[in-house]
C-alpha atoms as a PDB file:
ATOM      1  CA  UNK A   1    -159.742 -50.732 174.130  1.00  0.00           C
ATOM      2  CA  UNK A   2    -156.026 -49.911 175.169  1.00  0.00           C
ATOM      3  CA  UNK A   3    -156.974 -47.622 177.684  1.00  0.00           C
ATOM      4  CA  UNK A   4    -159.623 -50.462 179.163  1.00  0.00           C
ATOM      5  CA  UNK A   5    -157.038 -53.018 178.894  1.00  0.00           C
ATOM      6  CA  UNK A   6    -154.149 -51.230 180.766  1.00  0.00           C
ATOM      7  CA  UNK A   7    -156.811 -50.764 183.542  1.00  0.00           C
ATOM      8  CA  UNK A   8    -157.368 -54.141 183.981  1.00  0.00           C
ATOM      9  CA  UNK A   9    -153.488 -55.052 183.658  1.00  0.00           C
ATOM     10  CA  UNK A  10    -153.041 -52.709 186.755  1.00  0.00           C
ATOM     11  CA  UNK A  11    -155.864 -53.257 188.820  1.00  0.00           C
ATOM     12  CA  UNK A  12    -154.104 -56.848 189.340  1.00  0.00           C
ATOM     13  CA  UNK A  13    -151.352 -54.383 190.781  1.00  0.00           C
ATOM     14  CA  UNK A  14    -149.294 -55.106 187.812  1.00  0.00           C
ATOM     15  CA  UNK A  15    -147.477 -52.735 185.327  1.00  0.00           C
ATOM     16  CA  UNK A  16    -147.886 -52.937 182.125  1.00  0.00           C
ATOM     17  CA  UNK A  17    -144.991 -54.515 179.763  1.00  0.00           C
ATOM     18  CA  UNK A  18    -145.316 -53.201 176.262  1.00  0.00           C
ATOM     19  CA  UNK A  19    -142.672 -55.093 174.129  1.00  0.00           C
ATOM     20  CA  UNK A  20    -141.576 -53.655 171.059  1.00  0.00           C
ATOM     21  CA  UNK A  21    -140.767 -55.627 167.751  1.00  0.00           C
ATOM     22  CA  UNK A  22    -139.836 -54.285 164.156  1.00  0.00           C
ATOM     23  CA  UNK A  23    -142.023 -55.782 161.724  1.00  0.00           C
ATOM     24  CA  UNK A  24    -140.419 -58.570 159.324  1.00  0.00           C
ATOM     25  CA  UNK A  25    -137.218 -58.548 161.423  1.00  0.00           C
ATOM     26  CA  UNK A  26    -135.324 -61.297 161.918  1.00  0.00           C
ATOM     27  CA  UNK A  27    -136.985 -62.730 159.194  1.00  0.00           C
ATOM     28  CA  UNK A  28    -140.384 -62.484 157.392  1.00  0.00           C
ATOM     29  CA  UNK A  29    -141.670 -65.253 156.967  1.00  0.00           C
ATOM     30  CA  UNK A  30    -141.727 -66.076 161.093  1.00  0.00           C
ATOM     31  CA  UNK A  31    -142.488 -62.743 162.388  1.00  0.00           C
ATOM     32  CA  UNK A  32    -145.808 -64.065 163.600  1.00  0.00           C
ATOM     33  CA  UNK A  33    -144.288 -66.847 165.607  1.00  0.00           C
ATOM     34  CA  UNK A  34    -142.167 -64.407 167.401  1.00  0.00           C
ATOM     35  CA  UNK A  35    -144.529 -62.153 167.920  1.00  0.00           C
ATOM     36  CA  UNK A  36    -147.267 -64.641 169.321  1.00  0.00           C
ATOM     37  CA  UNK A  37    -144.198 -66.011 171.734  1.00  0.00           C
ATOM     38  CA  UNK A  38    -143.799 -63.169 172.935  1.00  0.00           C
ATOM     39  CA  UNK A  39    -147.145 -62.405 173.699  1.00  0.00           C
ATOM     40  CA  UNK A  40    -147.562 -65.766 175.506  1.00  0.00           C
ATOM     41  CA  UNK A  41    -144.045 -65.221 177.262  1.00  0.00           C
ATOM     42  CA  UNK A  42    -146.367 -62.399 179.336  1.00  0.00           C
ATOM     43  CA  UNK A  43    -146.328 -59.222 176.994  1.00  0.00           C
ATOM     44  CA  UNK A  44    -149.387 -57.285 178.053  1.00  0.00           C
ATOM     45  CA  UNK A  45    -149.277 -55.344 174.453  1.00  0.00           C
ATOM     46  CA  UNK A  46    -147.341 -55.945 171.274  1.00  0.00           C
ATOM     47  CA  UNK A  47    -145.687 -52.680 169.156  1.00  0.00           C
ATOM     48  CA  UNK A  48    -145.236 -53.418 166.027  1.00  0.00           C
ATOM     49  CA  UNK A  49    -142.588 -51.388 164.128  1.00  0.00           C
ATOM     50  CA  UNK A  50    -143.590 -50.277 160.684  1.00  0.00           C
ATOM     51  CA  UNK A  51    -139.908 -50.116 158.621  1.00  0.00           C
ATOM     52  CA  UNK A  52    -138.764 -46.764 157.966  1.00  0.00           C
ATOM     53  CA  UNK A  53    -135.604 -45.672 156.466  1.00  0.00           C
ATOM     54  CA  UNK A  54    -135.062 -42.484 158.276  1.00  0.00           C
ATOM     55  CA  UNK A  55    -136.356 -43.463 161.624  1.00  0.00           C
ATOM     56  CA  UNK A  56    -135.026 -40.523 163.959  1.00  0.00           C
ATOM     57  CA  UNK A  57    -136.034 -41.266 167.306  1.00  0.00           C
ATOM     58  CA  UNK A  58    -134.569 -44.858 166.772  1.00  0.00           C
ATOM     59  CA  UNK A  59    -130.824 -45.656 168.335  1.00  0.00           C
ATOM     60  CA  UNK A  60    -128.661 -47.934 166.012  1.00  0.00           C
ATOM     61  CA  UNK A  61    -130.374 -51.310 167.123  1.00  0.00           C
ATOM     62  CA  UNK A  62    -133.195 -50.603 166.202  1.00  0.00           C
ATOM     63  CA  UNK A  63    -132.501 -48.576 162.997  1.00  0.00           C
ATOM     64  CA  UNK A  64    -130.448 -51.767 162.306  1.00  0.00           C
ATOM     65  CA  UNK A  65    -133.183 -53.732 162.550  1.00  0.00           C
ATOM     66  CA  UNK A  66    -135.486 -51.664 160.208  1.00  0.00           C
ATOM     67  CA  UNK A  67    -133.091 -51.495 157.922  1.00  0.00           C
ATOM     68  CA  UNK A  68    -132.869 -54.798 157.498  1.00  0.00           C
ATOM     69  CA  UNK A  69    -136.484 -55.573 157.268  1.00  0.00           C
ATOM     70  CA  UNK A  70    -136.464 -53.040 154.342  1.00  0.00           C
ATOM     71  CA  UNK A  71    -133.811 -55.324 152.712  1.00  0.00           C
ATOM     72  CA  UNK A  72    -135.869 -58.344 153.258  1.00  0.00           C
ATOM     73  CA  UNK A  73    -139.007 -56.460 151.448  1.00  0.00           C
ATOM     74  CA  UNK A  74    -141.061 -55.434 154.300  1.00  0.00           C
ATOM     75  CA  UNK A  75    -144.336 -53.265 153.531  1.00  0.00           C
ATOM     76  CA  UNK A  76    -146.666 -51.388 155.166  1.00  0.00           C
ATOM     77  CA  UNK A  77    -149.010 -53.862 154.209  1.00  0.00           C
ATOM     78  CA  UNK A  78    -146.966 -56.937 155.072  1.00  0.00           C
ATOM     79  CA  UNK A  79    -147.608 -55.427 158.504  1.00  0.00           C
ATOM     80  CA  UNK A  80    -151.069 -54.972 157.951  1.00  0.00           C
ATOM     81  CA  UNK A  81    -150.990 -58.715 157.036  1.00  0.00           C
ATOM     82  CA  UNK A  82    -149.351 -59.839 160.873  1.00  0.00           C
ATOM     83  CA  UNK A  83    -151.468 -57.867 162.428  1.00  0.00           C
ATOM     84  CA  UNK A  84    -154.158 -59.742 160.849  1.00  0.00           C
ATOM     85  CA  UNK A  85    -152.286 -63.391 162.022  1.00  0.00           C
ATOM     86  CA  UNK A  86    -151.674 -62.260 165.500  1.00  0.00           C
ATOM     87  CA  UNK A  87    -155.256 -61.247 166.286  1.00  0.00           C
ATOM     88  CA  UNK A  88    -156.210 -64.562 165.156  1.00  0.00           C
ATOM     89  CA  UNK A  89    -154.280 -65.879 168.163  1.00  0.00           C
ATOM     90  CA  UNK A  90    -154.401 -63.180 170.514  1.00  0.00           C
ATOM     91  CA  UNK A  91    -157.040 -60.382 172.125  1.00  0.00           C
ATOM     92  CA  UNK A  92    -154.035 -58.058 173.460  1.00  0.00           C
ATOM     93  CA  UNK A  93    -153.269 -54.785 172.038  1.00  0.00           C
ATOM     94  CA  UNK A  94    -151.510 -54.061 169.163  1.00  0.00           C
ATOM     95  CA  UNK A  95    -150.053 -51.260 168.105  1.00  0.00           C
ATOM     96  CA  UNK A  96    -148.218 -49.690 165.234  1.00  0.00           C
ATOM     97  CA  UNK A  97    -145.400 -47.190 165.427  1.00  0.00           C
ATOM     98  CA  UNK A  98    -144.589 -45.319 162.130  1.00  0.00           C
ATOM     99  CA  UNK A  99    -143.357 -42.148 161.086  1.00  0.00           C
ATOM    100  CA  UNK A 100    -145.442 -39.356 159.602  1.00  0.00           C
ATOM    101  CA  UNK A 101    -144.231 -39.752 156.097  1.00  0.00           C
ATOM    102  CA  UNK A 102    -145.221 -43.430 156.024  1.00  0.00           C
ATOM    103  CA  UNK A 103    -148.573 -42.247 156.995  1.00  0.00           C
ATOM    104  CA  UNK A 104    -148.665 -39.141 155.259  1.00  0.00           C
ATOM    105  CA  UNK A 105    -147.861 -40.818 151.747  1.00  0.00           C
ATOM    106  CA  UNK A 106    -150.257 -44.068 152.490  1.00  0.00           C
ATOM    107  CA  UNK A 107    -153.085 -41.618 153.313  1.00  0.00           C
ATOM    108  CA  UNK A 108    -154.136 -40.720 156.378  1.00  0.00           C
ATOM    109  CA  UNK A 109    -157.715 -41.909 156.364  1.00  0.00           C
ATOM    110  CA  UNK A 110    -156.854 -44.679 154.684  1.00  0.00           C
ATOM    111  CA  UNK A 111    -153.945 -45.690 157.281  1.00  0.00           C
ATOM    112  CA  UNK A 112    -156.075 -45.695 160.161  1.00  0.00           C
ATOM    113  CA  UNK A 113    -158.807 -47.231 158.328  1.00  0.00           C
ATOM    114  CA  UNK A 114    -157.175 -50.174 156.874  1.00  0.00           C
ATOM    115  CA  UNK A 115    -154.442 -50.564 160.243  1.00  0.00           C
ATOM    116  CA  UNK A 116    -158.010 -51.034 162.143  1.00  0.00           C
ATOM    117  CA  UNK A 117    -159.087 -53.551 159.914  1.00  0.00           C
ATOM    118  CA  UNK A 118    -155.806 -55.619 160.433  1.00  0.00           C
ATOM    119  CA  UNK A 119    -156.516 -55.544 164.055  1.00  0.00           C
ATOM    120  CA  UNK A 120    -153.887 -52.705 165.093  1.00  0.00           C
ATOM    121  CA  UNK A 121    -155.795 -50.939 168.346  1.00  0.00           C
ATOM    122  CA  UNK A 122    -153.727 -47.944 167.701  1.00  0.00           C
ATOM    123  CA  UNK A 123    -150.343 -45.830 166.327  1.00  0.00           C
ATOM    124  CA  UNK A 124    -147.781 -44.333 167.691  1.00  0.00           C
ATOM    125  CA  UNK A 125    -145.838 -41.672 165.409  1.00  0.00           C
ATOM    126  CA  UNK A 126    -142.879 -40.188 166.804  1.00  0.00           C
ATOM    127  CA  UNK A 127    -142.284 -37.207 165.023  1.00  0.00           C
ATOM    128  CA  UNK A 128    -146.188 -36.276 164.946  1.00  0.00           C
ATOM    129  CA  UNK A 129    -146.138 -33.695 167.162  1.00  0.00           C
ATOM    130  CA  UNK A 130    -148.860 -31.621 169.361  1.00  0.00           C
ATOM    131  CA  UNK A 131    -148.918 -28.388 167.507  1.00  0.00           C
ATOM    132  CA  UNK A 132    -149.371 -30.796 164.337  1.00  0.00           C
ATOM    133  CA  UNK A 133    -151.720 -33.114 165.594  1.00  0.00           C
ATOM    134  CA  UNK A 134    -155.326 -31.401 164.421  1.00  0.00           C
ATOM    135  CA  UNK A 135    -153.869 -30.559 160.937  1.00  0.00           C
ATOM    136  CA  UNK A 136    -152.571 -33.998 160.537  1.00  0.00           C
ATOM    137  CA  UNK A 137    -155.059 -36.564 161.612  1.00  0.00           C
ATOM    138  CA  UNK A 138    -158.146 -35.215 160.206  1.00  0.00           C
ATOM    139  CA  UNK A 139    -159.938 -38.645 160.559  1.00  0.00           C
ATOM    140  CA  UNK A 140    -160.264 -40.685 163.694  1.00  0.00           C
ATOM    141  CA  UNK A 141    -162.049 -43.966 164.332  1.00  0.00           C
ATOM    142  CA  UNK A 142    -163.543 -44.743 167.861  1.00  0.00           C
ATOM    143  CA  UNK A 143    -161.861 -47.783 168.544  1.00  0.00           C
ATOM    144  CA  UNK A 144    -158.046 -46.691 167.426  1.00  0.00           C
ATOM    145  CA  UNK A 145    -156.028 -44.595 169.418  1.00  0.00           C
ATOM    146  CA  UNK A 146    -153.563 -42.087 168.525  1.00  0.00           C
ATOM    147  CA  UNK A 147    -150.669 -42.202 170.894  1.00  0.00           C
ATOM    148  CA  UNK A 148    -148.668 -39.175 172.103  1.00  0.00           C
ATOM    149  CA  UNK A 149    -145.262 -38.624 173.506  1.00  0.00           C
ATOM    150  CA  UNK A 150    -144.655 -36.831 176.320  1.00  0.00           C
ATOM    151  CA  UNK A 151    -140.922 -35.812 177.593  1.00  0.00           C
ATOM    152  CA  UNK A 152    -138.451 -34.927 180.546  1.00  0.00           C
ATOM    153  CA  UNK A 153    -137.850 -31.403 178.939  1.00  0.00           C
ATOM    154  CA  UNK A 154    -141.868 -30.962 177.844  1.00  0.00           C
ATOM    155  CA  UNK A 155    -143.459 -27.913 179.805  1.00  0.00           C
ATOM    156  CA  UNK A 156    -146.625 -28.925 182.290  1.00  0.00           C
ATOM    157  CA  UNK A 157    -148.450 -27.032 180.183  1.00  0.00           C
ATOM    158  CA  UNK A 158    -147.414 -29.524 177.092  1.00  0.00           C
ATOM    159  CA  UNK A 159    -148.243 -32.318 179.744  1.00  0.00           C
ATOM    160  CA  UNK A 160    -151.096 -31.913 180.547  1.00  0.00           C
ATOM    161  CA  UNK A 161    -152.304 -30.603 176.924  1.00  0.00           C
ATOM    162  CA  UNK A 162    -151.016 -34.350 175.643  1.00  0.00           C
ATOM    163  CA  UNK A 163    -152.928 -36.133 178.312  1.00  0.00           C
ATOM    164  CA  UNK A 164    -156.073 -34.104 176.812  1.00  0.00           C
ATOM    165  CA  UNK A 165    -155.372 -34.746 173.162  1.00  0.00           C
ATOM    166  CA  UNK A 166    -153.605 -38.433 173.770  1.00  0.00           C
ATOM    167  CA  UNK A 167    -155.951 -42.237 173.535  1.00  0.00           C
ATOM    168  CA  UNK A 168    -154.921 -45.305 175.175  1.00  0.00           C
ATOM    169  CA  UNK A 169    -151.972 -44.350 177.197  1.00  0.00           C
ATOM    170  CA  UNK A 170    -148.961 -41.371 176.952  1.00  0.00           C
ATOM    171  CA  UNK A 171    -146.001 -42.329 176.217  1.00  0.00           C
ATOM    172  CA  UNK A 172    -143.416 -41.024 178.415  1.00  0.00           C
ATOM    173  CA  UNK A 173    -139.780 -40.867 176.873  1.00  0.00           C
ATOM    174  CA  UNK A 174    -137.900 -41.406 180.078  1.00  0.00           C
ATOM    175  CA  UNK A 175    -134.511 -40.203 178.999  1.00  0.00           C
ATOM    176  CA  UNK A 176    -134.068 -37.197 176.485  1.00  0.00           C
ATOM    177  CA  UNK A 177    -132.230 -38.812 173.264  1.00  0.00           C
ATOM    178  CA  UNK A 178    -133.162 -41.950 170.761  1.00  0.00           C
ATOM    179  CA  UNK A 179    -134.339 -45.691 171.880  1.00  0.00           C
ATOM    180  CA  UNK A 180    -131.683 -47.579 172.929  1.00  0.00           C
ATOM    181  CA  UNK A 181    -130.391 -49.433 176.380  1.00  0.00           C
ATOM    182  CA  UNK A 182    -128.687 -47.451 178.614  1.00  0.00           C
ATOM    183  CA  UNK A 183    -127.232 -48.850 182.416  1.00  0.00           C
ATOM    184  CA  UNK A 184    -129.855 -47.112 184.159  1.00  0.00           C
ATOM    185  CA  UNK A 185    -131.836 -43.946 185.029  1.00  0.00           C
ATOM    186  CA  UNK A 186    -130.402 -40.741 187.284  1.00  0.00           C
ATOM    187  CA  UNK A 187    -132.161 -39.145 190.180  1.00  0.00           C
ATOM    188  CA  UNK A 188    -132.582 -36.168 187.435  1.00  0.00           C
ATOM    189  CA  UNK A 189    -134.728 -38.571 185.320  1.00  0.00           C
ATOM    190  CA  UNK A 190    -136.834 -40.047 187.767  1.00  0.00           C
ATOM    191  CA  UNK A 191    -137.401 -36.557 189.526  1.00  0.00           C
ATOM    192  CA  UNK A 192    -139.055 -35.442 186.166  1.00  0.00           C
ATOM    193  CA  UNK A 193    -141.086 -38.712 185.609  1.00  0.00           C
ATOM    194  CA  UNK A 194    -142.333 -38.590 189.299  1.00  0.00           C
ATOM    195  CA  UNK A 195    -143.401 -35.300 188.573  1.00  0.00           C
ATOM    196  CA  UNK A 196    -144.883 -35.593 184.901  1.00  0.00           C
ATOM    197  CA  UNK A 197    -146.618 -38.465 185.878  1.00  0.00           C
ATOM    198  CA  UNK A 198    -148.760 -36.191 188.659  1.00  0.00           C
ATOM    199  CA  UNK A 199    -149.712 -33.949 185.749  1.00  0.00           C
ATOM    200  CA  UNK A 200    -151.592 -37.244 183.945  1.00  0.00           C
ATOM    201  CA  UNK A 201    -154.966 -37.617 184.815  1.00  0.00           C
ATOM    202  CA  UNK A 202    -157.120 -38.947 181.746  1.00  0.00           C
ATOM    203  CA  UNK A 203    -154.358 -41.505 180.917  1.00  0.00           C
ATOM    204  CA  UNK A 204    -152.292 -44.055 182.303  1.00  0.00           C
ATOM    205  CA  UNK A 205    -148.469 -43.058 181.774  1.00  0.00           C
ATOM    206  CA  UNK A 206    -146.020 -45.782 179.939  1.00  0.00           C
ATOM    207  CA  UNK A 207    -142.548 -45.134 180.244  1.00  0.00           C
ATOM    208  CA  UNK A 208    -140.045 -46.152 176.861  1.00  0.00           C
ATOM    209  CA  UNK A 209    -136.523 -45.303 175.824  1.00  0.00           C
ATOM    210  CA  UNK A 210    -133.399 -47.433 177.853  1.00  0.00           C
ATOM    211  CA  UNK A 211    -135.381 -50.038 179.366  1.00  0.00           C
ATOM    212  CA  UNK A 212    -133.811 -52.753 179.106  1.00  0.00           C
ATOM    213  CA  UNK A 213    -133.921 -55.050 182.293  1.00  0.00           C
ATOM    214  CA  UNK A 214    -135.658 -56.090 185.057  1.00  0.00           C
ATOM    215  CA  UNK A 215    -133.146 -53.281 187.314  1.00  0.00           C
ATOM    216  CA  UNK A 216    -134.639 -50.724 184.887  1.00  0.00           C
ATOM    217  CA  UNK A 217    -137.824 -51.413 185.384  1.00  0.00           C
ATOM    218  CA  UNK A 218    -137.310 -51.536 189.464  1.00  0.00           C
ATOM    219  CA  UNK A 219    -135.873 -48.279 189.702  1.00  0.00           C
ATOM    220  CA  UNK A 220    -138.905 -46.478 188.025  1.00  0.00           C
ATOM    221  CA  UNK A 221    -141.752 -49.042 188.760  1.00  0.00           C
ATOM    222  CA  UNK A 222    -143.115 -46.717 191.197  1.00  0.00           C
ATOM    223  CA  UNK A 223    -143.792 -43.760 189.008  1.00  0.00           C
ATOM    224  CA  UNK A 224    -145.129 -44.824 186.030  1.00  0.00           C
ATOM    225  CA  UNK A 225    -147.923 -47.901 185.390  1.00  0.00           C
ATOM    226  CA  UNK A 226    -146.192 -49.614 182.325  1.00  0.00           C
ATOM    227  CA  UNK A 227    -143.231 -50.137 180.691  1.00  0.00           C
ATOM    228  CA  UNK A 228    -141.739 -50.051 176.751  1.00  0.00           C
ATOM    229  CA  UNK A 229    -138.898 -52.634 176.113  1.00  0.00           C
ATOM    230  CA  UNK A 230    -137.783 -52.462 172.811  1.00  0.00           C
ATOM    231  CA  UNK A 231    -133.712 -51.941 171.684  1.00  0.00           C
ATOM    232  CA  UNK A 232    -133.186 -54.824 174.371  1.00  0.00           C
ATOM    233  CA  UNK A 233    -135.257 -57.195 172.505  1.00  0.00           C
ATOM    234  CA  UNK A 234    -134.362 -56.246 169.116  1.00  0.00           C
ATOM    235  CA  UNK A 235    -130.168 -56.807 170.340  1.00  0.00           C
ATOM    236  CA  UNK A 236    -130.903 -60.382 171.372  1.00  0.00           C
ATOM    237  CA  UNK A 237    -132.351 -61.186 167.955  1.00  0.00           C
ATOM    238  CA  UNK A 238    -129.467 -59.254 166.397  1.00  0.00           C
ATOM    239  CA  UNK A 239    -127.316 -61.633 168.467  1.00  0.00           C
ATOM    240  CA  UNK A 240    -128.949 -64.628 166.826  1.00  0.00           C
ATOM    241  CA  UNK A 241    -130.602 -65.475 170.172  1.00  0.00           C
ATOM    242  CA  UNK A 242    -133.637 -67.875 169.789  1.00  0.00           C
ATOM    243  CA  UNK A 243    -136.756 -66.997 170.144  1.00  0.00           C
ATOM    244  CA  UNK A 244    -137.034 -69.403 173.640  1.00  0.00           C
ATOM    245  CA  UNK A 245    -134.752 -67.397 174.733  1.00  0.00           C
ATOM    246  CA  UNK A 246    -136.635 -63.958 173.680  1.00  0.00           C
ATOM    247  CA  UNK A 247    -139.477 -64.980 175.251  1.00  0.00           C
ATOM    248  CA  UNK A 248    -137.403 -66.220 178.619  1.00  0.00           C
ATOM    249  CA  UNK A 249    -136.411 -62.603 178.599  1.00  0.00           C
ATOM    250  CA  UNK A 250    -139.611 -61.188 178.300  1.00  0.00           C
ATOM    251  CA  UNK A 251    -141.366 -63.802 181.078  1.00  0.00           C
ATOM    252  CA  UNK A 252    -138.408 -62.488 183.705  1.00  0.00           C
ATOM    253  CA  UNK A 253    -139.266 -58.801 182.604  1.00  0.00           C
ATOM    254  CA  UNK A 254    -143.084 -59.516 182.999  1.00  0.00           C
ATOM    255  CA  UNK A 255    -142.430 -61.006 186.438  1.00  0.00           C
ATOM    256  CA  UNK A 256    -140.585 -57.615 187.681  1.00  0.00           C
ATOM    257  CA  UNK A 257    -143.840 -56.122 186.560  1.00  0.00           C
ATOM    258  CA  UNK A 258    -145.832 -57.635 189.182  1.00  0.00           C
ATOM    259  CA  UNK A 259    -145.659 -55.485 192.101  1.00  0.00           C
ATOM    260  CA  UNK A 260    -145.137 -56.783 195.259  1.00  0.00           C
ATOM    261  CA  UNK A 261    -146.775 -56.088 198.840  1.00  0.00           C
END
């Protein structure tokens, strides 16, 4: 369904804008609001965050955001639960990210099970990596995807293995390091995504990590088919920023996302 979806988004000659948003943060009992504005605010998909309290490819904002979702009593399930509300309201993807350990301890089989059920369309997990994968997810379901992370330093080899093994999309970290927002991308890191993304052939190619405005997304635009916004986001509802204004932000990012003649 991702995979089918991101087609569509950029056969319009669009690129994809994945928004990222820790689950239960700033507050529980809204998350679904914000989430569903930012969906209508022009979010082609919708990550959903699963708290963690070790989360190591996360940069301060949003490990300060997890953190305090933890505090406020987030669960895996409570997740489950806005997954559940969302899809009521919208058909767009959804995805979880999570860490192996949340996964690991929940159960595998019952994770992607019961995430399906709540309407997720697929996981990402960080820290899962290749040379784990077949040990570690020993049950798949058709219609959820399990999301791998390609980056700058990964050998073509690697590339091209993770295109094989990966559903829905890769995930290209753009920038070696955590999330986080950075002032913009050097010739070394386009260079590599330019030439990573010519190694992808079964999937379309999402770049993540230091987006975080519309110049971001203009300087690599042409060499990858969707991007991840995510520590941007999460600051401005740090910053007690409404959610108009969230979803203002995501409608200009969404606009820089349409690709013009």
């Amino acid at each position: 369904m991702i995979k089918k979806y991101i087609e569509e988004v950029t056969a319009r000659r669009e690129k994809v804008l994945s928004i990222f948003l820790t689950a239960g943060f700033p507050h529980k009992n809204d998350f679904v609001h914000l989430a569903e504005k930012v969906l209508q605010a022009g979010a082609d998909m919708l990550e959903i965050g699963i708290p963690f309290s070790d989360p190591l490819a996360d940069g301060p904002v949003i490990q300060y955001s997890s953190q305090t979702a933890l505090e406020n009593g987030v669960t895996i399930q409570d997740a489950f639960h806005f997954a559940e509300e969302i899809r009521k309201k919208s058909d767009k993807p959804l995805i979880a990210m999570t860490y192996a350990n949340i996964v690991s301890n929940y159960g595998i089989d019952k994770f992607v099970t019961d995430a399906s059920l709540s309407g997720f369309n697929g996981v990402i997990i960080p820290d899962l990596s290749l040379d784990e994968y077949d040990k570690f997810i020993t049950f798949q379901k058709e219609d959820f995807d399990i999301i791998l992370l390609a980056t700058p330093t990964s050998s073509e080899k690697r590339i091209i293995a993770l295109d094989e093994k990966s559903k829905g999309f890769v995930y290209y970290v753009s920038v070696t390091g955590t999330t986080g927002t950075r002032n913009g991308f050097t010739n070394e890191d386009i260079s590599a995504m330019q030439k990573n993304r010519k190694l992808i052939s079964q999937n379309k190619m999402l770049a993540g990590f230091g987006i975080s405005s519309a110049e971001n997304i203009l300087q690599i635009q042409d060499f990858c088919d969707g991007v991840i916004v995510g520590s941007a986001v999460i600051k401005k509802l740090i910053n007690n920023e409404s959610y108009d204004s969230v979803a203002s932000f995501v409608s200009e990012l969404k606009k820089t996302c349409r690709i013009r003649e």
